[in-house]
Protein backbone atom coordinates (compact mmCIF):
# COMPACT_ATOMS: atom_id res chain seq x y z
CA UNK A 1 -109.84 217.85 -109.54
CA UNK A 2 -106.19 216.73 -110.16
CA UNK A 3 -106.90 213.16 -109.96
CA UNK A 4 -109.26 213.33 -113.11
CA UNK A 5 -107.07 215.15 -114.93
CA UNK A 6 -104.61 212.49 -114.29
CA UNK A 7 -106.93 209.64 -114.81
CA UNK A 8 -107.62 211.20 -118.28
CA UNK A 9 -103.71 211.85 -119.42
CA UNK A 10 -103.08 208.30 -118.33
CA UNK A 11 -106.14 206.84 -120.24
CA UNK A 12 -105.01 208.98 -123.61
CA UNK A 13 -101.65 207.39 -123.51
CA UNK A 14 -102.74 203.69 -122.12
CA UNK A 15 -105.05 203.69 -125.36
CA UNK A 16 -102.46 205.12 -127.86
CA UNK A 17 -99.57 202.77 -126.27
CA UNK A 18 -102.64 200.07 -126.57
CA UNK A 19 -103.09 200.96 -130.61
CA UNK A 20 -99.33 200.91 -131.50
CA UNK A 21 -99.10 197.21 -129.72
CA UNK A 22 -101.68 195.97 -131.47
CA UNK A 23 -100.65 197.36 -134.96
CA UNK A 24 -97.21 195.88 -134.64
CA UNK A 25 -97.50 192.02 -135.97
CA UNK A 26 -99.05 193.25 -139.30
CA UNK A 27 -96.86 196.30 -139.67
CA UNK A 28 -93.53 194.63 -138.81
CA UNK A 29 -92.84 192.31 -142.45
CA UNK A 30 -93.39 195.48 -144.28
CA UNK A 31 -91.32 197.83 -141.83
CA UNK A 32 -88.41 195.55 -141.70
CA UNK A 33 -88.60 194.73 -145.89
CA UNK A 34 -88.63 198.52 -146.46
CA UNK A 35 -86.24 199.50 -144.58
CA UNK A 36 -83.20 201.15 -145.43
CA UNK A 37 -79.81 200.11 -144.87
CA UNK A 38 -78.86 202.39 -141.85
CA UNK A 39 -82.80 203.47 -141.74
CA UNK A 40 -85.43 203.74 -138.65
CA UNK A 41 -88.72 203.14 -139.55
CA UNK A 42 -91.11 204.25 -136.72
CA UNK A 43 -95.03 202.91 -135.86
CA UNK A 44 -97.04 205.11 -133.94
CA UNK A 45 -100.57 206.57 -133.11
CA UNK A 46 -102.80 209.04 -134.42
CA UNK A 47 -103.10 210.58 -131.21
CA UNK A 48 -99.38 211.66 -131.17
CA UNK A 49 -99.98 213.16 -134.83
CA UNK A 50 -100.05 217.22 -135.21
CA UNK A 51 -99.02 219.89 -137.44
CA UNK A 52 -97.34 222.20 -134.54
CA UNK A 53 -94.56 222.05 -132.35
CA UNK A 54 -96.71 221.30 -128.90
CA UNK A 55 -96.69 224.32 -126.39
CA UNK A 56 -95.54 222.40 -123.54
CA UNK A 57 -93.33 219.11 -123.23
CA UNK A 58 -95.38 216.35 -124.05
CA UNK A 59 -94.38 212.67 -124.20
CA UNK A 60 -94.88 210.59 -127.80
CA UNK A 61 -94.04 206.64 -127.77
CA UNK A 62 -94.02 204.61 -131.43
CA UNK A 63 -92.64 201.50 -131.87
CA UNK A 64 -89.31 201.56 -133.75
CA UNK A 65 -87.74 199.15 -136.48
CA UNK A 66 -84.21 199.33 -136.79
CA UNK A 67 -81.39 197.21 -138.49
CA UNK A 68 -79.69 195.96 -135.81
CA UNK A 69 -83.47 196.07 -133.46
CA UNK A 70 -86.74 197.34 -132.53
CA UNK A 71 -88.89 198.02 -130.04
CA UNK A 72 -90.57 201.05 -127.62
CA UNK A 73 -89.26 204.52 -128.39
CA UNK A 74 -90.25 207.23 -126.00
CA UNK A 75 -89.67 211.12 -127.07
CA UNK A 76 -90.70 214.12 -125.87
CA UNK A 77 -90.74 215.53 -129.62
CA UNK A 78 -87.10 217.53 -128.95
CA UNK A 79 -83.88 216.13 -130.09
CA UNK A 80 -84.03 213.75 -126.74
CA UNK A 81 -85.72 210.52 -127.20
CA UNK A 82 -84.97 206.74 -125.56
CA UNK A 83 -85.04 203.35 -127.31
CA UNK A 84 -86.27 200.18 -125.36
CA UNK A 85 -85.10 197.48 -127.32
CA UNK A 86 -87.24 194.23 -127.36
CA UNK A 87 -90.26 195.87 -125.42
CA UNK A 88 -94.07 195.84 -126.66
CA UNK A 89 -95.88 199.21 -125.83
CA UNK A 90 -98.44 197.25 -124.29
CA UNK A 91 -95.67 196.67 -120.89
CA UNK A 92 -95.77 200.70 -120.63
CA UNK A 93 -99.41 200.29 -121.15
CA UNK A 94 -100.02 197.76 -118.19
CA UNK A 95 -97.84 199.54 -116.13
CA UNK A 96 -100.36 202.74 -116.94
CA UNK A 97 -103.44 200.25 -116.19
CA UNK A 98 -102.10 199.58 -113.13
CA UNK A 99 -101.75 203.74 -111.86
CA UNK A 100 -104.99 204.32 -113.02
CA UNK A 101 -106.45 201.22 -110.75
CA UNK A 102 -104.34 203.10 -108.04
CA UNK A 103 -105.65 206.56 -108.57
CA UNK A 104 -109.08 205.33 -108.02
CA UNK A 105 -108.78 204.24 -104.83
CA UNK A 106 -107.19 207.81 -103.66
């Protein structure tokens, strides 16, 4: 059924998006003293980790620390990738909360 296989995509990211957000206030000191002039230091979660290229496009998010900002990154491991400056994860993560409430009433 479609709508379980969409329930469970949505529930692997909502958790992942809910990891990185929660990681970030004792991550940041050491991301932003570390960094290198220039430098992007990312924070993301194990689930997005793995050894090969993925067969099909599939969507990482981390939490970036940059010089000049930080905040949501969203790639779909290509060369392609968007920065949302000033946003927690856990936004995308409501937002994901909030299709999965509507999926179960279809």
């Amino acid at each position: 059924m479609k709508c379980t296989s969409e329930k469970k995509t949505f529930g692997f990211y909502k958790s992942a998006l809910d990891e990185i957000s929660s990681t970030i206030p004792g991550f940041r000191k050491s991301a932003r003293d570390d960094l290198a002039p220039g430098g992007t230091s990312y924070l993301g979660a194990c689930v997005f980790r793995s050894d090969k290229p993925p067969r099909v496009h599939t969507l990482s998010a981390a939490y970036y620390f940059a010089s000049d900002s930080e905040g949501l990154s969203l790639s779909t491991f290509k060369l392609t990738g968007f920065r949302f400056p000033d946003q927690d994860p856990s936004r995308l993560s409501s937002a994901i909360a909030l299709a999965m409430d509507q999926l179960k009433n279809h």
